[in-house]
N, C-alpha and C. Protein backbone atom coordinates (compact mmCIF):
# COMPACT_ATOMS: atom_id res chain seq x y z
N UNK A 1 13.06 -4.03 1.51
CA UNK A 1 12.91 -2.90 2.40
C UNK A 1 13.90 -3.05 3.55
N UNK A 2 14.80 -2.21 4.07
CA UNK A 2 15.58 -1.85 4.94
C UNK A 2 14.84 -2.12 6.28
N UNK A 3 15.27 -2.52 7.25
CA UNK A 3 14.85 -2.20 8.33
C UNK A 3 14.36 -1.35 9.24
N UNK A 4 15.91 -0.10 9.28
CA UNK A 4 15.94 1.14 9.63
C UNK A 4 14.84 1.83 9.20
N UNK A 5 14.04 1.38 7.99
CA UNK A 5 13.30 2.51 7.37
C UNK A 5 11.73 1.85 7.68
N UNK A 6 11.77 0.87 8.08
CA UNK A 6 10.50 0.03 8.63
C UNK A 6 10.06 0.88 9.59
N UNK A 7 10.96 1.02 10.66
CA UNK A 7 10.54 1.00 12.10
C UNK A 7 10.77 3.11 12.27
N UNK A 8 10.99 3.71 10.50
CA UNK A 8 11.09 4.74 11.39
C UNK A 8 9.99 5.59 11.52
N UNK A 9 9.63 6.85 11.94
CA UNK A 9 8.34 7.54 12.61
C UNK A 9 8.36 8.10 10.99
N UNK A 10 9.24 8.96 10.30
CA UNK A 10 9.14 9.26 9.01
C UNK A 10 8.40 8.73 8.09
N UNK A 11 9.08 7.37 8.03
CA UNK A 11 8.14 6.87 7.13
C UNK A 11 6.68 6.18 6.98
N UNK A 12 6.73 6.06 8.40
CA UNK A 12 5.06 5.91 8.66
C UNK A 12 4.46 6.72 8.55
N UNK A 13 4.81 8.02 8.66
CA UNK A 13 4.19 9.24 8.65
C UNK A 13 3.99 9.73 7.17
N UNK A 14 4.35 9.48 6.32
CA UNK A 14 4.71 9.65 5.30
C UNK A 14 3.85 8.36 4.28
N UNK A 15 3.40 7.44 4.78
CA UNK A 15 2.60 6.46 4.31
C UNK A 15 1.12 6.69 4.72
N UNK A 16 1.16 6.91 5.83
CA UNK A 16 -0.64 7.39 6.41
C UNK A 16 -0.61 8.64 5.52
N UNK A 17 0.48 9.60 5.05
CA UNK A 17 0.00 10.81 4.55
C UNK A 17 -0.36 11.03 2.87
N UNK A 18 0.23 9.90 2.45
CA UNK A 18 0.37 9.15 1.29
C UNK A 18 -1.08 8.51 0.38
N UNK A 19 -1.39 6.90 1.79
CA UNK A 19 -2.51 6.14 1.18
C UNK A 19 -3.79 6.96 0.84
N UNK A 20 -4.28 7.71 1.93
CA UNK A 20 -5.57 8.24 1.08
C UNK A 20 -5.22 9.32 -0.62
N UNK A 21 -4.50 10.04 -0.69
CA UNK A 21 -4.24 10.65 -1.97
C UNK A 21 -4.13 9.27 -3.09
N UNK A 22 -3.24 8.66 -2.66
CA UNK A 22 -2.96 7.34 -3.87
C UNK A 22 -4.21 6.69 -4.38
N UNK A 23 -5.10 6.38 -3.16
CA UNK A 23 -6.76 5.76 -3.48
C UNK A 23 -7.25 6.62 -4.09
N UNK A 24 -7.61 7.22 -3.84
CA UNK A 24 -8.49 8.27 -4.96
C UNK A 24 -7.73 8.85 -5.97
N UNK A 25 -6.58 8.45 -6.20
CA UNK A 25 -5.93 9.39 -7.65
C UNK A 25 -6.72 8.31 -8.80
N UNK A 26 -6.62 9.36 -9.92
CA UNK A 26 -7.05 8.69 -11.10
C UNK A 26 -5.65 8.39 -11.86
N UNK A 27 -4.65 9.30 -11.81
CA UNK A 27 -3.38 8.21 -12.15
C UNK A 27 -3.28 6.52 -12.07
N UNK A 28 -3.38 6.86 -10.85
CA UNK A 28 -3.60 5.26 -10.75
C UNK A 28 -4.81 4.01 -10.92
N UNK A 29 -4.24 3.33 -11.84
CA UNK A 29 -5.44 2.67 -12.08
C UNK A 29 -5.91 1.73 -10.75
N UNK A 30 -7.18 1.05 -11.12
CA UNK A 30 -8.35 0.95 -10.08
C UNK A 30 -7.38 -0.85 -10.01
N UNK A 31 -6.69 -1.53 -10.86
CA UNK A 31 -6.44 -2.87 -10.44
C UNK A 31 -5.32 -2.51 -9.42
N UNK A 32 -4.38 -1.65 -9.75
CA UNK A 32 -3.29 -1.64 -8.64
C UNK A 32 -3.90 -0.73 -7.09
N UNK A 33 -4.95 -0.57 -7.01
CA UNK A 33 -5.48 0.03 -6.11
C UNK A 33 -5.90 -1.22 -5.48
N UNK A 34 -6.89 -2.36 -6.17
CA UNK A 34 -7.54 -3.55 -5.72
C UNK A 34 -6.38 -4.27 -5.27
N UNK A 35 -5.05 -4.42 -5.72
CA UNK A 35 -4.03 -5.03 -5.12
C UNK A 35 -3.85 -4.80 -3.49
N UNK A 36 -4.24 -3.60 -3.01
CA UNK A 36 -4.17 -3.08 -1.51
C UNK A 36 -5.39 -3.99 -0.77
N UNK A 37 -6.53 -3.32 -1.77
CA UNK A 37 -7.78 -2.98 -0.67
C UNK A 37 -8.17 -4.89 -0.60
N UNK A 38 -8.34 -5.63 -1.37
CA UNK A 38 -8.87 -6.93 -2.04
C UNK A 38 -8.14 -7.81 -0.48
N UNK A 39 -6.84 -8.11 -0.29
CA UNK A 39 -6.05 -8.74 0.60
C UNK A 39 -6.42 -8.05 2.19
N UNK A 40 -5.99 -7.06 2.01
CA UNK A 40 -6.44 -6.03 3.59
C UNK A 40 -7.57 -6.25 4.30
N UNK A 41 -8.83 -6.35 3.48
CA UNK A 41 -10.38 -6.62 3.20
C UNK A 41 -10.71 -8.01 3.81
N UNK A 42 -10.15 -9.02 2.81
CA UNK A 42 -10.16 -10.50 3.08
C UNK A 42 -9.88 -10.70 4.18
N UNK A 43 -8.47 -10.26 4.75
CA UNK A 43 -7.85 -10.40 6.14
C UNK A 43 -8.51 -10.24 6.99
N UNK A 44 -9.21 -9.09 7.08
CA UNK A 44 -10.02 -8.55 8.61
C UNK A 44 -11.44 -9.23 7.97
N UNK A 45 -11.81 -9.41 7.22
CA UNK A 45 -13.21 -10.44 7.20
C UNK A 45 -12.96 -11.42 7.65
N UNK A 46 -12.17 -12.28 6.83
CA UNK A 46 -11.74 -13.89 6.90
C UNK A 46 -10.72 -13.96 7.61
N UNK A 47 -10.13 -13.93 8.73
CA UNK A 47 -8.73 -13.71 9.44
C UNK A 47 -9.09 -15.72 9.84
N UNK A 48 -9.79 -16.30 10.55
CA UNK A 48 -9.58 -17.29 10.57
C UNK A 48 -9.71 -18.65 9.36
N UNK A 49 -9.52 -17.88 8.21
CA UNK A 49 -9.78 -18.59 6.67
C UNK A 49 -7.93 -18.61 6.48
N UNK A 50 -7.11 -17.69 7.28
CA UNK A 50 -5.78 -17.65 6.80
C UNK A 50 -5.47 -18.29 8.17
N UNK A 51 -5.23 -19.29 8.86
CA UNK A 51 -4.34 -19.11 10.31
C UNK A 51 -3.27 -19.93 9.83
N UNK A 52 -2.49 -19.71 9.07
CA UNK A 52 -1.13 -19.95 8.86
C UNK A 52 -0.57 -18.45 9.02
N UNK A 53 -1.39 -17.51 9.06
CA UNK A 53 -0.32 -15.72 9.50
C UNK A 53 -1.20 -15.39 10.83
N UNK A 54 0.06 -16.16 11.62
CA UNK A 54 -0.29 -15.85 13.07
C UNK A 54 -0.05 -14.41 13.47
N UNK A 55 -0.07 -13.31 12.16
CA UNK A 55 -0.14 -11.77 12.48
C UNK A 55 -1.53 -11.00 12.90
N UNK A 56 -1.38 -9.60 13.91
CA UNK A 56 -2.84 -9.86 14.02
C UNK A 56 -3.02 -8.50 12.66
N UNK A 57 -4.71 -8.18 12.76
CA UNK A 57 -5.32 -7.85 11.55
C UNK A 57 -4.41 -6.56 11.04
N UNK A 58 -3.96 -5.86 11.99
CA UNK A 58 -3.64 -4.09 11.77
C UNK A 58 -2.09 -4.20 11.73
N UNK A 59 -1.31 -5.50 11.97
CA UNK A 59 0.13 -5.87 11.59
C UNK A 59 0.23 -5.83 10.13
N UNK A 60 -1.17 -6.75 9.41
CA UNK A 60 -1.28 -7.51 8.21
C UNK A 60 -1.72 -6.38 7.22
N UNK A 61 -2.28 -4.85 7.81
CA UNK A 61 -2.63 -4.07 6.99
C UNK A 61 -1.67 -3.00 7.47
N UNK A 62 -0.82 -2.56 8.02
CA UNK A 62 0.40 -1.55 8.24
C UNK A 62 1.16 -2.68 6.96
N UNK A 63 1.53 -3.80 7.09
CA UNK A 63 2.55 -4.38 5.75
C UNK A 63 1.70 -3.79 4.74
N UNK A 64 0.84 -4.00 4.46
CA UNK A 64 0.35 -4.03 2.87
C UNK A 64 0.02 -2.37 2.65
N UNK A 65 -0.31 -1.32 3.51
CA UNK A 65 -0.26 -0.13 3.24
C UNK A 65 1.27 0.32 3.38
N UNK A 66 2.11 -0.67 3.32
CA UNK A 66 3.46 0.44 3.00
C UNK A 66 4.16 -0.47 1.84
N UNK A 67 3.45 -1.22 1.56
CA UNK A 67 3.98 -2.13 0.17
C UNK A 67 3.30 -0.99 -0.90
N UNK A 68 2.27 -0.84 -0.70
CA UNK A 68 1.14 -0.45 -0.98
C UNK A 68 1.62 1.00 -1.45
N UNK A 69 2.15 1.70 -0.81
CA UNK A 69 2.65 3.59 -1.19
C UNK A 69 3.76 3.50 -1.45
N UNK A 70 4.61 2.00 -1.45
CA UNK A 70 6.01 2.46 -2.17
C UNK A 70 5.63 1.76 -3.60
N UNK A 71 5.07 0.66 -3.91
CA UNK A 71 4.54 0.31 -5.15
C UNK A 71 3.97 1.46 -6.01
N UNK A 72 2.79 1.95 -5.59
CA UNK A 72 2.04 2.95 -6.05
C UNK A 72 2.88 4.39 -6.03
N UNK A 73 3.72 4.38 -5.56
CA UNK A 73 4.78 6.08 -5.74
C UNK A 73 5.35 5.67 -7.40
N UNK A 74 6.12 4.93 -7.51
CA UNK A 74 7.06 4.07 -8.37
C UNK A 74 6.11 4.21 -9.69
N UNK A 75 4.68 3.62 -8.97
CA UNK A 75 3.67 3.36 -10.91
C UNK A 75 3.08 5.04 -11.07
N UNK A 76 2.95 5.68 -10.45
CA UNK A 76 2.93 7.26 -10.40
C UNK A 76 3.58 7.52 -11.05
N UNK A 77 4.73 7.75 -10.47
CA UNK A 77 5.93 8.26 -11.22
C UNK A 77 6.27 8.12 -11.94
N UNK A 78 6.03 6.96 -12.79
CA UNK A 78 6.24 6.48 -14.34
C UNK A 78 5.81 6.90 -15.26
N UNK A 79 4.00 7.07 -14.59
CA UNK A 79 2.69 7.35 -15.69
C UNK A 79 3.35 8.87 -15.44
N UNK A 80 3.30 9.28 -14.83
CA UNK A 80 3.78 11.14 -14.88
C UNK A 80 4.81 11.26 -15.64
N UNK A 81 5.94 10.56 -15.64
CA UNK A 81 7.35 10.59 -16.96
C UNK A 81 6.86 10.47 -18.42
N UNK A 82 5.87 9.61 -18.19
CA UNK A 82 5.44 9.31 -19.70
C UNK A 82 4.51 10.00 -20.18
N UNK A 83 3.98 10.67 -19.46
CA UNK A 83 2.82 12.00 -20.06
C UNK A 83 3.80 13.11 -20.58
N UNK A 84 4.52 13.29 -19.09
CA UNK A 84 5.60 14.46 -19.48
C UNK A 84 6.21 14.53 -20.80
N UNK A 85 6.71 13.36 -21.16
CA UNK A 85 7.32 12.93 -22.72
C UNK A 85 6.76 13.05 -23.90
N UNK A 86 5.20 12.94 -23.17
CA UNK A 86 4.31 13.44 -25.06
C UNK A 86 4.77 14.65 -25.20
């Protein structure tokens, strides 16, 4: 991931507008969904079970919700090519 595109208002905007549609799609299956929620979850439960990520909780879940909608755009977009193709 680029930098420029980390820090810009676009694409945050564009990720909050993103994660809730992606969770509830049925495109996407329920393990690459658990890939988000499972880590995010753990973190803000167990935050002192990890103190080797001296990040705090809403640092550690802004990373993983934008790993999170560019992963899940990509496996979308695939399963939609390959329907299209039947």
């Amino acid at each position: 991931m680029k930098w420029n595109r980390f820090f810009s208002l676009q694409q945050w905007s564009h990720v909050f507008k993103r994660l809730p549609s992606l969770l509830t799609s049925r495109e996407l299956p329920l393990g690459e969904k658990l890939l988000f929620l499972i880590p995010v979850l753990a973190y803000w439960v167990l935050p002192d079970v990890m103190p080797f990520m001296p990040i705090d909780d809403i640092g550690v879940t802004l990373l993983m919700m934008n790993w999170f909608v560019s992963r899940a755009e990509r496996k979308t977009a695939f399963v939609y090519e390959q329907k299209k193709v039947r």
